[in-house]
PDB file of N, CA and C in Angstrom:
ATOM      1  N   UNK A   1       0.817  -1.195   0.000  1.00  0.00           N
ATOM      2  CA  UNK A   1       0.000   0.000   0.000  1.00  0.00           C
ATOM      3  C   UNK A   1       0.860   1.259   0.000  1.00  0.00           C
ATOM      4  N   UNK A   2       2.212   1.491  -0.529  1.00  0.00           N
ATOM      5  CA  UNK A   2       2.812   2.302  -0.296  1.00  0.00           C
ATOM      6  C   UNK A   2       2.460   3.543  -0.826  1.00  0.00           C
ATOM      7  N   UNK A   3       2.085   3.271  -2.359  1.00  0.00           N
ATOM      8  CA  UNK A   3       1.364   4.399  -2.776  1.00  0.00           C
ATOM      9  C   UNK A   3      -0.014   4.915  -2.824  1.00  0.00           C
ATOM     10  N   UNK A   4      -0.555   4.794  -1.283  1.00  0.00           N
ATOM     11  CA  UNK A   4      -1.596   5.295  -0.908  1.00  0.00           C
ATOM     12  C   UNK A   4      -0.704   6.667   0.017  1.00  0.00           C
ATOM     13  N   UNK A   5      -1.942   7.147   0.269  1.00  0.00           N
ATOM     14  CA  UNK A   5      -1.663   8.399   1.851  1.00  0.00           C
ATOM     15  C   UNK A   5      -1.974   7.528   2.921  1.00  0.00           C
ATOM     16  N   UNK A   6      -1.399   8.551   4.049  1.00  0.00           N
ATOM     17  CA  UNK A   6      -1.612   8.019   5.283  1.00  0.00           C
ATOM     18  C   UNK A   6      -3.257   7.469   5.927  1.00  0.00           C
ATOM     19  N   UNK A   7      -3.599   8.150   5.321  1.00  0.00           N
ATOM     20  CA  UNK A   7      -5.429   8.276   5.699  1.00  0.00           C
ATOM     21  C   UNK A   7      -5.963   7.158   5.222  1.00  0.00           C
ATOM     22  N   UNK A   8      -5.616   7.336   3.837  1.00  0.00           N
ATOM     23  CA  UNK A   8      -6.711   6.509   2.969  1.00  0.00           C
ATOM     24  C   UNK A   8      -5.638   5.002   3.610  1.00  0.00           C
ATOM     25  N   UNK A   9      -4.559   4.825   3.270  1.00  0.00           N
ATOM     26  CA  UNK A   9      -4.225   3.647   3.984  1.00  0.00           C
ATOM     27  C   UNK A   9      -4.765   2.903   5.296  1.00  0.00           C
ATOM     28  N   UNK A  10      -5.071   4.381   6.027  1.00  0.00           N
ATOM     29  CA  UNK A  10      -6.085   3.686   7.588  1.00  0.00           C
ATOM     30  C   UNK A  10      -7.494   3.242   7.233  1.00  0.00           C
ATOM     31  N   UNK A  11      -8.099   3.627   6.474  1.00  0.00           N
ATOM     32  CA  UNK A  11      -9.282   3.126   6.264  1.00  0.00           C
ATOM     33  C   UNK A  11      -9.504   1.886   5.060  1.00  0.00           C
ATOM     34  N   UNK A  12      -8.461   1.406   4.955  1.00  0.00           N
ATOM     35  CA  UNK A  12      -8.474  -0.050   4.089  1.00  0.00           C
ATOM     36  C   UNK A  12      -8.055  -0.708   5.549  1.00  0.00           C
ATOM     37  N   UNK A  13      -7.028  -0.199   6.288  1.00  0.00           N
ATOM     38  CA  UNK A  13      -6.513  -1.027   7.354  1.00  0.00           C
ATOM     39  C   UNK A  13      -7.774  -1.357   8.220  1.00  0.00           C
ATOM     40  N   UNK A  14      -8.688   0.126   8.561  1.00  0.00           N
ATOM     41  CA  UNK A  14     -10.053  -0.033   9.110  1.00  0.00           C
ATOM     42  C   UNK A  14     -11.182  -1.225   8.670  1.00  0.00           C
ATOM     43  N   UNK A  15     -11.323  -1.462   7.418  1.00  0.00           N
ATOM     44  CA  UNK A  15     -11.976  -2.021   6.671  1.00  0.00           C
ATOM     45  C   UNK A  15     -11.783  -3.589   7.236  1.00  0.00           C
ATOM     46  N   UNK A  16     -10.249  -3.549   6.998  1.00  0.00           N
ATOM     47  CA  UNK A  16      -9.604  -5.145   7.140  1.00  0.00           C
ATOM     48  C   UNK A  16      -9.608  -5.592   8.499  1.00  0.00           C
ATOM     49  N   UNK A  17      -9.987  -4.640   9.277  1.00  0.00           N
ATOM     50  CA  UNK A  17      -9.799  -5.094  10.398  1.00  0.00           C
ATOM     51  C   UNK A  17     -11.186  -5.541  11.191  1.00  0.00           C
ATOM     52  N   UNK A  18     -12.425  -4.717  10.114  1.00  0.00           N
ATOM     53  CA  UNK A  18     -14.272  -4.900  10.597  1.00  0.00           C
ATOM     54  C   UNK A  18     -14.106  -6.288   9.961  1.00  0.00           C
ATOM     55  N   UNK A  19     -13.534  -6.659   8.536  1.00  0.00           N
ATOM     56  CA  UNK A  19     -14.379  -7.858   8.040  1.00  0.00           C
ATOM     57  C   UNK A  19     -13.638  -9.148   8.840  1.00  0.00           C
ATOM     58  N   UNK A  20     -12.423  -8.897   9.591  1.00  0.00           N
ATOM     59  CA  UNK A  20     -11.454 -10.172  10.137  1.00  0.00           C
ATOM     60  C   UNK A  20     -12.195 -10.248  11.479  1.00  0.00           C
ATOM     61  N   UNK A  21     -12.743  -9.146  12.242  1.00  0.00           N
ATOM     62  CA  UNK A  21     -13.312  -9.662  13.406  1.00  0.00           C
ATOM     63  C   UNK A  21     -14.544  -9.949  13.119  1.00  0.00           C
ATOM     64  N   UNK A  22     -15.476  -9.916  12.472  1.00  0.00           N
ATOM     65  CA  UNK A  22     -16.452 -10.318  12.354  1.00  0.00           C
ATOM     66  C   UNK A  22     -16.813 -11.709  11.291  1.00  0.00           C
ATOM     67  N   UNK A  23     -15.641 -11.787  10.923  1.00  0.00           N
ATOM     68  CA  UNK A  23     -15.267 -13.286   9.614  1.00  0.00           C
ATOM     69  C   UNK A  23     -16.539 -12.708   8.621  1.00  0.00           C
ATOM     70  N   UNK A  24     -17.035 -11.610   8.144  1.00  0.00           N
ATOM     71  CA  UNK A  24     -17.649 -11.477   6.902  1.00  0.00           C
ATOM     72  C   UNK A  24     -16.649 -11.270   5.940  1.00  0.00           C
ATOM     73  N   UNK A  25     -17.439 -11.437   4.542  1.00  0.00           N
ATOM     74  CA  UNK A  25     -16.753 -11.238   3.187  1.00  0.00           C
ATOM     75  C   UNK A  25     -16.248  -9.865   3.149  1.00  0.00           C
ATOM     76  N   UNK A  26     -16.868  -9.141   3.609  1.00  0.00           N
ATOM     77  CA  UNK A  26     -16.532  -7.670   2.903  1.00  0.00           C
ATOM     78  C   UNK A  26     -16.183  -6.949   4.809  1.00  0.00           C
ATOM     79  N   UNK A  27     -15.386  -5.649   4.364  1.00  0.00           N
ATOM     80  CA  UNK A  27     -15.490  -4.843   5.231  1.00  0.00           C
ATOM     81  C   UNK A  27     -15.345  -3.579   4.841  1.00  0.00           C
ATOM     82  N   UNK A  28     -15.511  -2.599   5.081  1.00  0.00           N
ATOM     83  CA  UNK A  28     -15.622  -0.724   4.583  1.00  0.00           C
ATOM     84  C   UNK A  28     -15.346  -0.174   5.741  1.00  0.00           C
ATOM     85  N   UNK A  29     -14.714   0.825   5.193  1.00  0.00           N
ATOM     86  CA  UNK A  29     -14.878   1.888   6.061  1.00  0.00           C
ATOM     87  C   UNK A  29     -14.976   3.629   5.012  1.00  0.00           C
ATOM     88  N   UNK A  30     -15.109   4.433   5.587  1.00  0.00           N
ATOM     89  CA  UNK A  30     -15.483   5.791   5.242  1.00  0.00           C
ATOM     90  C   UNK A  30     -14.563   6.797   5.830  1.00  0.00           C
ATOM     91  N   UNK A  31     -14.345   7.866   5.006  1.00  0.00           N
ATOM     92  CA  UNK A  31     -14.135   9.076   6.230  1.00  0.00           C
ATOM     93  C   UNK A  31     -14.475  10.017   5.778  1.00  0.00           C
ATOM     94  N   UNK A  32     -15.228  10.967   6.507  1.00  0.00           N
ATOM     95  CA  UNK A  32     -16.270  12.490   6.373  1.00  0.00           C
ATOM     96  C   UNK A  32     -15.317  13.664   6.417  1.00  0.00           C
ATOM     97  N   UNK A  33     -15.973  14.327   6.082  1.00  0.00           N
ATOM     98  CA  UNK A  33     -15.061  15.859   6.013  1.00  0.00           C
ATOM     99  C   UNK A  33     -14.394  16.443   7.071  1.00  0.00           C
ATOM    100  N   UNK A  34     -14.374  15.886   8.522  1.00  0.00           N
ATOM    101  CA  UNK A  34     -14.101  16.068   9.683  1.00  0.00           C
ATOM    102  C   UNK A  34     -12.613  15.072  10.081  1.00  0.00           C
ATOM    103  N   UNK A  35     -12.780  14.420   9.209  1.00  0.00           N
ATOM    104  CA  UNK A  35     -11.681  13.403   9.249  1.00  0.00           C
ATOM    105  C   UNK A  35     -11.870  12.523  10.210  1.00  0.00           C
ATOM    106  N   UNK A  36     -13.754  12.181  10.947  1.00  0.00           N
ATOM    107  CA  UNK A  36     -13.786  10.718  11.500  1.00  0.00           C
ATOM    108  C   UNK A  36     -14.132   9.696  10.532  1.00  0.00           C
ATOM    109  N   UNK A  37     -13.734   8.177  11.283  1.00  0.00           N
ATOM    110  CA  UNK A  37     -13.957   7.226  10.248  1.00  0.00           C
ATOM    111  C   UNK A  37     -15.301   6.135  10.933  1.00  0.00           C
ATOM    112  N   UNK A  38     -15.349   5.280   9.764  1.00  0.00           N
ATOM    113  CA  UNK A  38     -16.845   4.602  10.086  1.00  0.00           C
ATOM    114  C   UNK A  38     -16.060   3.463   9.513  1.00  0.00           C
ATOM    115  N   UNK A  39     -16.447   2.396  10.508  1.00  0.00           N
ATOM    116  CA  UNK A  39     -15.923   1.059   9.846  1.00  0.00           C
ATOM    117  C   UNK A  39     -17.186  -0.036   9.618  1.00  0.00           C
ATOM    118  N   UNK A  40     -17.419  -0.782   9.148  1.00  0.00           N
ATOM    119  CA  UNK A  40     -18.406  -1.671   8.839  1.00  0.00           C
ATOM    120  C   UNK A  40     -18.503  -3.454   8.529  1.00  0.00           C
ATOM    121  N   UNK A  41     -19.399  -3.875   8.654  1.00  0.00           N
ATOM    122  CA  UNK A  41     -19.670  -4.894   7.392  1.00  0.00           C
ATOM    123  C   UNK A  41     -21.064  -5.161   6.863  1.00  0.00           C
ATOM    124  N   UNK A  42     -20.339  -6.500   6.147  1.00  0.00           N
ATOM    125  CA  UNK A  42     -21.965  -6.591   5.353  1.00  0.00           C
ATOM    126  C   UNK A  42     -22.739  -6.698   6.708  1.00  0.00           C
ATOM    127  N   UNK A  43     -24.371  -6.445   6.530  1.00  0.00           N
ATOM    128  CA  UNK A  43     -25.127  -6.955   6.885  1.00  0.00           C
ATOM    129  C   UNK A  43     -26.292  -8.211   6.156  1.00  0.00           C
ATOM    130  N   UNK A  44     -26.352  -9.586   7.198  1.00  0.00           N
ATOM    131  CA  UNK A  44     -26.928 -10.497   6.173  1.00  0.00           C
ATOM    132  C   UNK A  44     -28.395 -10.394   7.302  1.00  0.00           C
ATOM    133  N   UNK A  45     -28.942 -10.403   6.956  1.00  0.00           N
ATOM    134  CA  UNK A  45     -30.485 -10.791   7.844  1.00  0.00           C
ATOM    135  C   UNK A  45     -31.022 -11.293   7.322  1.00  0.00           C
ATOM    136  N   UNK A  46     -32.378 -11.813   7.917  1.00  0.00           N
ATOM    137  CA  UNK A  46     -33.752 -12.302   6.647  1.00  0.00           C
ATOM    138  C   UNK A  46     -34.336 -10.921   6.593  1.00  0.00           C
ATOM    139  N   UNK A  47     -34.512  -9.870   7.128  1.00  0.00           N
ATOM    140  CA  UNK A  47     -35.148  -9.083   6.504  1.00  0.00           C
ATOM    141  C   UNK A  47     -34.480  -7.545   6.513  1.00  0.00           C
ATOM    142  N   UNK A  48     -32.838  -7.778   6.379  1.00  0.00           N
ATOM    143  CA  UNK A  48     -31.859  -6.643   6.015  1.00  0.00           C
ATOM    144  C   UNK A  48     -31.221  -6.971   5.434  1.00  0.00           C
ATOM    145  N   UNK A  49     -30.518  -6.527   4.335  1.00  0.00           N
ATOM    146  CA  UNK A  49     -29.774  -6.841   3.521  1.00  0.00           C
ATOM    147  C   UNK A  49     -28.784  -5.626   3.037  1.00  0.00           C
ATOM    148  N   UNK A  50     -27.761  -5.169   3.743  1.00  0.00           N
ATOM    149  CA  UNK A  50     -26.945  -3.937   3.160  1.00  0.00           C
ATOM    150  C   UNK A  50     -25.341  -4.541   2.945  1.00  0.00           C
ATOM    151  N   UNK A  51     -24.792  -4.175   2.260  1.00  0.00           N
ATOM    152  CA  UNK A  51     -23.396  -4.600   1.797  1.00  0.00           C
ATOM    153  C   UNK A  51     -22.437  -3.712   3.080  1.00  0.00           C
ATOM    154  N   UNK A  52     -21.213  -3.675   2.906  1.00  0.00           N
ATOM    155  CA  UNK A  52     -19.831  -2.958   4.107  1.00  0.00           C
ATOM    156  C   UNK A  52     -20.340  -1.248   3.530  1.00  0.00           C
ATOM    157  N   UNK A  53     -20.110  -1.794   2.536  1.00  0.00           N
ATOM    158  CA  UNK A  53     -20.025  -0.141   2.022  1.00  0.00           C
ATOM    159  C   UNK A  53     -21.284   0.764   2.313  1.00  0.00           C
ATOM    160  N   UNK A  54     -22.768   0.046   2.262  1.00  0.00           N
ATOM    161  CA  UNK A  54     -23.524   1.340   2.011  1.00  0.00           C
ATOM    162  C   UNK A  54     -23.730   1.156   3.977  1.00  0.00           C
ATOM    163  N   UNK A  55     -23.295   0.186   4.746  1.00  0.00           N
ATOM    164  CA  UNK A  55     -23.307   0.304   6.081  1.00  0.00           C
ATOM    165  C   UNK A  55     -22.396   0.962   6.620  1.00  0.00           C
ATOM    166  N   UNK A  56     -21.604   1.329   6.124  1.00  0.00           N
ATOM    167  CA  UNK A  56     -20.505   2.437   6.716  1.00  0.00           C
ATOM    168  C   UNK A  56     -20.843   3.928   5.930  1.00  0.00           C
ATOM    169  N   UNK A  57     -21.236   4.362   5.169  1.00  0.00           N
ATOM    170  CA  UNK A  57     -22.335   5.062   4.277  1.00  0.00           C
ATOM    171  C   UNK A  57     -23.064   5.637   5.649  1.00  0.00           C
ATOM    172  N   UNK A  58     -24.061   4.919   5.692  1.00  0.00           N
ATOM    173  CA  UNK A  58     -25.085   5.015   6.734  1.00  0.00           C
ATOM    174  C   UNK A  58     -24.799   5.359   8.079  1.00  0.00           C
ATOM    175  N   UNK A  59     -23.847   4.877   8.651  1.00  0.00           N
ATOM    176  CA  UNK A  59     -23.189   5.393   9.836  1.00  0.00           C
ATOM    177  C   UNK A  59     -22.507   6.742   9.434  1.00  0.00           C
ATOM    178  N   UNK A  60     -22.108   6.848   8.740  1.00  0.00           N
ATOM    179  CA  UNK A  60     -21.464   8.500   8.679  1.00  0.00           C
ATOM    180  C   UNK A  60     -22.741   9.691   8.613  1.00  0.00           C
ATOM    181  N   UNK A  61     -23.755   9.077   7.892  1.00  0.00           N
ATOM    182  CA  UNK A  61     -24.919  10.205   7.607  1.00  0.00           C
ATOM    183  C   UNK A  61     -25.554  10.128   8.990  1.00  0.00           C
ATOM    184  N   UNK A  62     -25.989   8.989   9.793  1.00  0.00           N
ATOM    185  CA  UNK A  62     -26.596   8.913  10.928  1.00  0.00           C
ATOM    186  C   UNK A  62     -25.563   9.693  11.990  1.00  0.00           C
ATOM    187  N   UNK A  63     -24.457   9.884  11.856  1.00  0.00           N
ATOM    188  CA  UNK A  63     -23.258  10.573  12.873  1.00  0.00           C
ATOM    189  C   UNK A  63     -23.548  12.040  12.423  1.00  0.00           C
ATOM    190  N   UNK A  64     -24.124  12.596  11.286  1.00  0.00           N
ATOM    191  CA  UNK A  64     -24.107  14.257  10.890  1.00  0.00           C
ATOM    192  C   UNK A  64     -22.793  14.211  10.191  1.00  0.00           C
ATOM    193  N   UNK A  65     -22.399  13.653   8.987  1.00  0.00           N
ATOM    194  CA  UNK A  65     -21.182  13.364   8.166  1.00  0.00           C
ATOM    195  C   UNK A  65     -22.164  14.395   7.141  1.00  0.00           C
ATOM    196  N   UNK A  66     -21.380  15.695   6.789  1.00  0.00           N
ATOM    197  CA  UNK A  66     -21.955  16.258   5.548  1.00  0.00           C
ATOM    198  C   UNK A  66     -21.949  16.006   3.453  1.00  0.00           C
ATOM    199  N   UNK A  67     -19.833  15.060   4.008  1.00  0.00           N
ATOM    200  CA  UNK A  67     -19.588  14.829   2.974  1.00  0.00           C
ATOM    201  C   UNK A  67     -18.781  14.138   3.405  1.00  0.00           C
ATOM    202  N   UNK A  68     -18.018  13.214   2.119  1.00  0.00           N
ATOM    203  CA  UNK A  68     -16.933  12.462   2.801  1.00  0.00           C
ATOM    204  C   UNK A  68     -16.003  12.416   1.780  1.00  0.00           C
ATOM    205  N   UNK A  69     -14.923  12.189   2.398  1.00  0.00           N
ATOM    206  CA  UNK A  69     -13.591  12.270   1.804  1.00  0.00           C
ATOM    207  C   UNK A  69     -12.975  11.383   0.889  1.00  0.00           C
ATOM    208  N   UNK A  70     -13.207   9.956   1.516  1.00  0.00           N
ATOM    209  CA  UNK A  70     -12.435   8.646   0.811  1.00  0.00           C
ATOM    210  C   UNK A  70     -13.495   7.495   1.607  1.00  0.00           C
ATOM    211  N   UNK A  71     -13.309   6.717   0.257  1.00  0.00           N
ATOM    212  CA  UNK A  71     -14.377   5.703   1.162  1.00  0.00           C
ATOM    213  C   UNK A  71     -13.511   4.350   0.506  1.00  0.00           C
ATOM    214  N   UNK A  72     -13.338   2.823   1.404  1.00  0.00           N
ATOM    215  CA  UNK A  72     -12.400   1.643   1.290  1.00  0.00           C
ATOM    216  C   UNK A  72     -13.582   0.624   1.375  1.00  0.00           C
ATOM    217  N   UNK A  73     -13.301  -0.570   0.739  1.00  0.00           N
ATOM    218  CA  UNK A  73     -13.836  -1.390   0.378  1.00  0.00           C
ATOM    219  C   UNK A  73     -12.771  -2.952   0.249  1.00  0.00           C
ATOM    220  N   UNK A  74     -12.948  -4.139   1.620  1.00  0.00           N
ATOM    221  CA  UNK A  74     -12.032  -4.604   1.142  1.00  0.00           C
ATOM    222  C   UNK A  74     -12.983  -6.076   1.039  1.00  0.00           C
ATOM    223  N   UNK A  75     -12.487  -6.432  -0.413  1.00  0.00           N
ATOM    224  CA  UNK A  75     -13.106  -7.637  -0.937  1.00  0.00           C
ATOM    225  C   UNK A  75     -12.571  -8.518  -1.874  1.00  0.00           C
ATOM    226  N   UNK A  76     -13.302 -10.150  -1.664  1.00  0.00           N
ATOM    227  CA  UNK A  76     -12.613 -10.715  -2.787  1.00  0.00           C
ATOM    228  C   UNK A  76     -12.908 -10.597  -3.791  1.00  0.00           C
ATOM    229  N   UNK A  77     -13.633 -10.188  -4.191  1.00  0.00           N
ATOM    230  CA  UNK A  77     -14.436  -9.463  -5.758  1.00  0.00           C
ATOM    231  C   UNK A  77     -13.452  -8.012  -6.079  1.00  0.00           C
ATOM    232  N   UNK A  78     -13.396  -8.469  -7.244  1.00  0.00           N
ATOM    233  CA  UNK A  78     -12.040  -7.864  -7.947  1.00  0.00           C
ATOM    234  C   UNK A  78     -12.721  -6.284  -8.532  1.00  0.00           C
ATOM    235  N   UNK A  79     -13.616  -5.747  -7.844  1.00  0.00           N
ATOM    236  CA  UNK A  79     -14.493  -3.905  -7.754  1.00  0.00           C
ATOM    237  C   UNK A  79     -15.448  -3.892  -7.209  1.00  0.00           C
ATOM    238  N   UNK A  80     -15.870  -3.183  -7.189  1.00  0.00           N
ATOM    239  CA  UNK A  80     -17.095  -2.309  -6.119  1.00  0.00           C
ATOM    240  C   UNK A  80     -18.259  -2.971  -7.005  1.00  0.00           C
ATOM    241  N   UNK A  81     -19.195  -2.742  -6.189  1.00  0.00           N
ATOM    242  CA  UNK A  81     -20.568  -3.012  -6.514  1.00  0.00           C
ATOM    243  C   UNK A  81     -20.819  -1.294  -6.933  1.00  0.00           C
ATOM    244  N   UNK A  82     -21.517  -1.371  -8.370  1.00  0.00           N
ATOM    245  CA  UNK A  82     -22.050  -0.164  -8.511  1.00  0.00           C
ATOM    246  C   UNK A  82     -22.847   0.999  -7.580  1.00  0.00           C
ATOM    247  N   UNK A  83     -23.336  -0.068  -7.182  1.00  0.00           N
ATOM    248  CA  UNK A  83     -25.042   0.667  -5.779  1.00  0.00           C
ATOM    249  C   UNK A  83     -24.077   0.977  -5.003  1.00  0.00           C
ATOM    250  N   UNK A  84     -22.922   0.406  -4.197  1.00  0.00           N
ATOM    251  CA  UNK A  84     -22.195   0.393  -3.147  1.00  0.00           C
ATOM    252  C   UNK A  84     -21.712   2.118  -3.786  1.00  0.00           C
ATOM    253  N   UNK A  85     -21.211   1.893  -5.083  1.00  0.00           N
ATOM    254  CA  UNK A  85     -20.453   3.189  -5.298  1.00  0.00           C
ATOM    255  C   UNK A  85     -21.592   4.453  -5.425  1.00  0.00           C
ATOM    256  N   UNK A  86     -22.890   4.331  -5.684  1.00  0.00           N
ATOM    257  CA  UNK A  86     -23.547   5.468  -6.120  1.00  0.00           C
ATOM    258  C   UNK A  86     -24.124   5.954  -4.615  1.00  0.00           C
ATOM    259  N   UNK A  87     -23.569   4.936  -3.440  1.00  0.00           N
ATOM    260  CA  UNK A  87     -24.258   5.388  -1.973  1.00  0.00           C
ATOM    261  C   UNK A  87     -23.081   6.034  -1.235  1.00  0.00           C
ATOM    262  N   UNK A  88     -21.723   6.084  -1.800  1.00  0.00           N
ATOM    263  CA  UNK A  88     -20.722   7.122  -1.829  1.00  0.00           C
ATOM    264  C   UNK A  88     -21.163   8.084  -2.291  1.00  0.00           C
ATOM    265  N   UNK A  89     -21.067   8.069  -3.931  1.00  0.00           N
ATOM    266  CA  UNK A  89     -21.453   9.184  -4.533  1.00  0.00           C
ATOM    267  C   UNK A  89     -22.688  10.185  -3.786  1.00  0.00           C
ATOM    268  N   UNK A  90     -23.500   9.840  -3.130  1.00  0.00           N
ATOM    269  CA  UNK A  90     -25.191  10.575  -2.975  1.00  0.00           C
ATOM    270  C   UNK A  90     -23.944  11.260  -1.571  1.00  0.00           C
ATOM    271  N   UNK A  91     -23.147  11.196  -1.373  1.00  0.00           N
ATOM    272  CA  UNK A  91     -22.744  11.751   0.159  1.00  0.00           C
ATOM    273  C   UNK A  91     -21.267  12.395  -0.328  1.00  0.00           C
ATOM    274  N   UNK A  92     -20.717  11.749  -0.547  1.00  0.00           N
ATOM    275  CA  UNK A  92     -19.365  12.525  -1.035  1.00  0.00           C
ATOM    276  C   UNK A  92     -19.216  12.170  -2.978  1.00  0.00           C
ATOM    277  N   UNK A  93     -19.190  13.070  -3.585  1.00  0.00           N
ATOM    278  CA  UNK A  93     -19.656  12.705  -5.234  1.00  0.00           C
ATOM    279  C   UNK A  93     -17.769  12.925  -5.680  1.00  0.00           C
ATOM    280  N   UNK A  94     -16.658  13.575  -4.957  1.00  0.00           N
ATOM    281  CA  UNK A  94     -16.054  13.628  -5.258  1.00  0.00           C
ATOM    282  C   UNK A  94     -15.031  12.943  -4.779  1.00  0.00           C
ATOM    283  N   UNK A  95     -15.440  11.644  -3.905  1.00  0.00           N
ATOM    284  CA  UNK A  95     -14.686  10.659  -2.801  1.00  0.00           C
ATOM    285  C   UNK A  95     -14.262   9.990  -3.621  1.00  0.00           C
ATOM    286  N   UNK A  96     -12.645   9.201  -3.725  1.00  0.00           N
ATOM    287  CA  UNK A  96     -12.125   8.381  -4.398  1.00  0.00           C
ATOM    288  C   UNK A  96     -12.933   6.618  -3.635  1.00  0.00           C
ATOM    289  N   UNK A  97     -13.205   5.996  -4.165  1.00  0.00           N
ATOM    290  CA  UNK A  97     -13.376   4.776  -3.583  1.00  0.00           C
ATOM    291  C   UNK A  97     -12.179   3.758  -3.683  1.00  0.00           C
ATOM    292  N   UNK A  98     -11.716   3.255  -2.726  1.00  0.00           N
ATOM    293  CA  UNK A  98     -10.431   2.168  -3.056  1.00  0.00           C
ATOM    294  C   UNK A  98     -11.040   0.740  -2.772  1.00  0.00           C
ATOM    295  N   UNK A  99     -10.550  -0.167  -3.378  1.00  0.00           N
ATOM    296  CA  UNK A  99     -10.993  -1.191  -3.106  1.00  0.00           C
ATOM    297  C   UNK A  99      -9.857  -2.252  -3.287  1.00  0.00           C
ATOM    298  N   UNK A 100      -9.768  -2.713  -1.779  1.00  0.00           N
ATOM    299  CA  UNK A 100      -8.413  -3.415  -1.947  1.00  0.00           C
ATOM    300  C   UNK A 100      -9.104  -5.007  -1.853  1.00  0.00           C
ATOM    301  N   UNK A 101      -8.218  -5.774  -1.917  1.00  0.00           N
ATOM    302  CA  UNK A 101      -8.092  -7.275  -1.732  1.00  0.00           C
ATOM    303  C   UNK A 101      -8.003  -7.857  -0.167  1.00  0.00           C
ATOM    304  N   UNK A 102      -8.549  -8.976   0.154  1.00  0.00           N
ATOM    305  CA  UNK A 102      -8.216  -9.052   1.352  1.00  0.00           C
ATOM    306  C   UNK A 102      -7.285  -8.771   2.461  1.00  0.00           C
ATOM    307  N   UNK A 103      -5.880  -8.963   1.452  1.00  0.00           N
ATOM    308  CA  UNK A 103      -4.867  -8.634   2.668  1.00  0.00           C
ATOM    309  C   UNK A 103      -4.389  -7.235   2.227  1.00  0.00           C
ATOM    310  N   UNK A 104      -5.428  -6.228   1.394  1.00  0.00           N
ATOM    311  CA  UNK A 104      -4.759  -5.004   1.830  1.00  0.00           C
ATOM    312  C   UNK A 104      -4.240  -4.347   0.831  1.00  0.00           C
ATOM    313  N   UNK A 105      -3.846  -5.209  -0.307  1.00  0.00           N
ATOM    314  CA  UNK A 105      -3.400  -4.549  -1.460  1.00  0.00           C
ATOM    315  C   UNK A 105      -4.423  -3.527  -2.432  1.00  0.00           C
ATOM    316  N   UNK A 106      -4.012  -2.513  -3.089  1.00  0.00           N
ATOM    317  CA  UNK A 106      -4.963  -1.613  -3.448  1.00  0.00           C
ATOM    318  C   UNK A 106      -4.864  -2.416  -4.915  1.00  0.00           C
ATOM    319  N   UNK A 107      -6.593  -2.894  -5.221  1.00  0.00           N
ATOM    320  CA  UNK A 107      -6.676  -3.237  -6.798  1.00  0.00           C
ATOM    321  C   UNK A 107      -6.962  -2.058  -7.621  1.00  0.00           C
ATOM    322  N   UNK A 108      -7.659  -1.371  -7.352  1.00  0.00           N
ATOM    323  CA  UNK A 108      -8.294  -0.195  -7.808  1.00  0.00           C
ATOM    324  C   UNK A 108      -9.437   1.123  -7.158  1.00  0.00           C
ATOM    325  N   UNK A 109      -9.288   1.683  -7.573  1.00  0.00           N
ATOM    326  CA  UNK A 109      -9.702   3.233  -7.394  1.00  0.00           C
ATOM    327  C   UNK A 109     -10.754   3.375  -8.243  1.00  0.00           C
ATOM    328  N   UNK A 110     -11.710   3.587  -7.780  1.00  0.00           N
ATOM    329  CA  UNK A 110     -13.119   4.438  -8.328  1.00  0.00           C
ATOM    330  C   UNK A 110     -13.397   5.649  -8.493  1.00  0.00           C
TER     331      UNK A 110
END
């Protein structure tokens, strides 16, 4: 991850660290214009169904997050889920999305 920033590197580290304690597929995290972060995972229910991303999404808007900065995504699926990215976009439209691989490596940028 060398050629990330310091920040955006913490919130893949954030990410990796929601989906390993909780053993889900995915983990996210966010960070708002204030520079706090939101870490996440999927949610599976029978009658909820939200991915890492739009649950860390949701925690930043429920915290009073106006916009956000950078939003991480770490999964074995080789990009983002579109919806995942357009529930960035509706909150921060100019947030890079990263989406690394399980152990951390950055595949790509949204």
């Amino acid at each position: 991850m060398s050629e990330l920033n310091a920040e955006d590197a913490k919130i893949i580290t954030l990410a990796r660290s929601a989906r390993a304690r909780a053993g889900s597929a995915e983990g996210a995290a966010v960070r708002d214009e204030t520079g706090r972060t939101y870490s996440a995972t999927s949610v599976d229910l029978p009658s909820l169904k939200l991915s890492a991303l739009k649950v860390a999404v949701a925690m930043a808007v429920s915290s009073g997050a106006e916009d956000l900065e950078a939003a991480a995504v770490v999964t074995a699926a080789g990009t983002a889920d579109p919806a995942d990215v357009a529930a960035v976009r509706d909150l921060g439209p100019k947030a890079p999305v990263l989406v690394a691989a399980p152990n951390g490596d950055l595949r790509t940028t949204v």
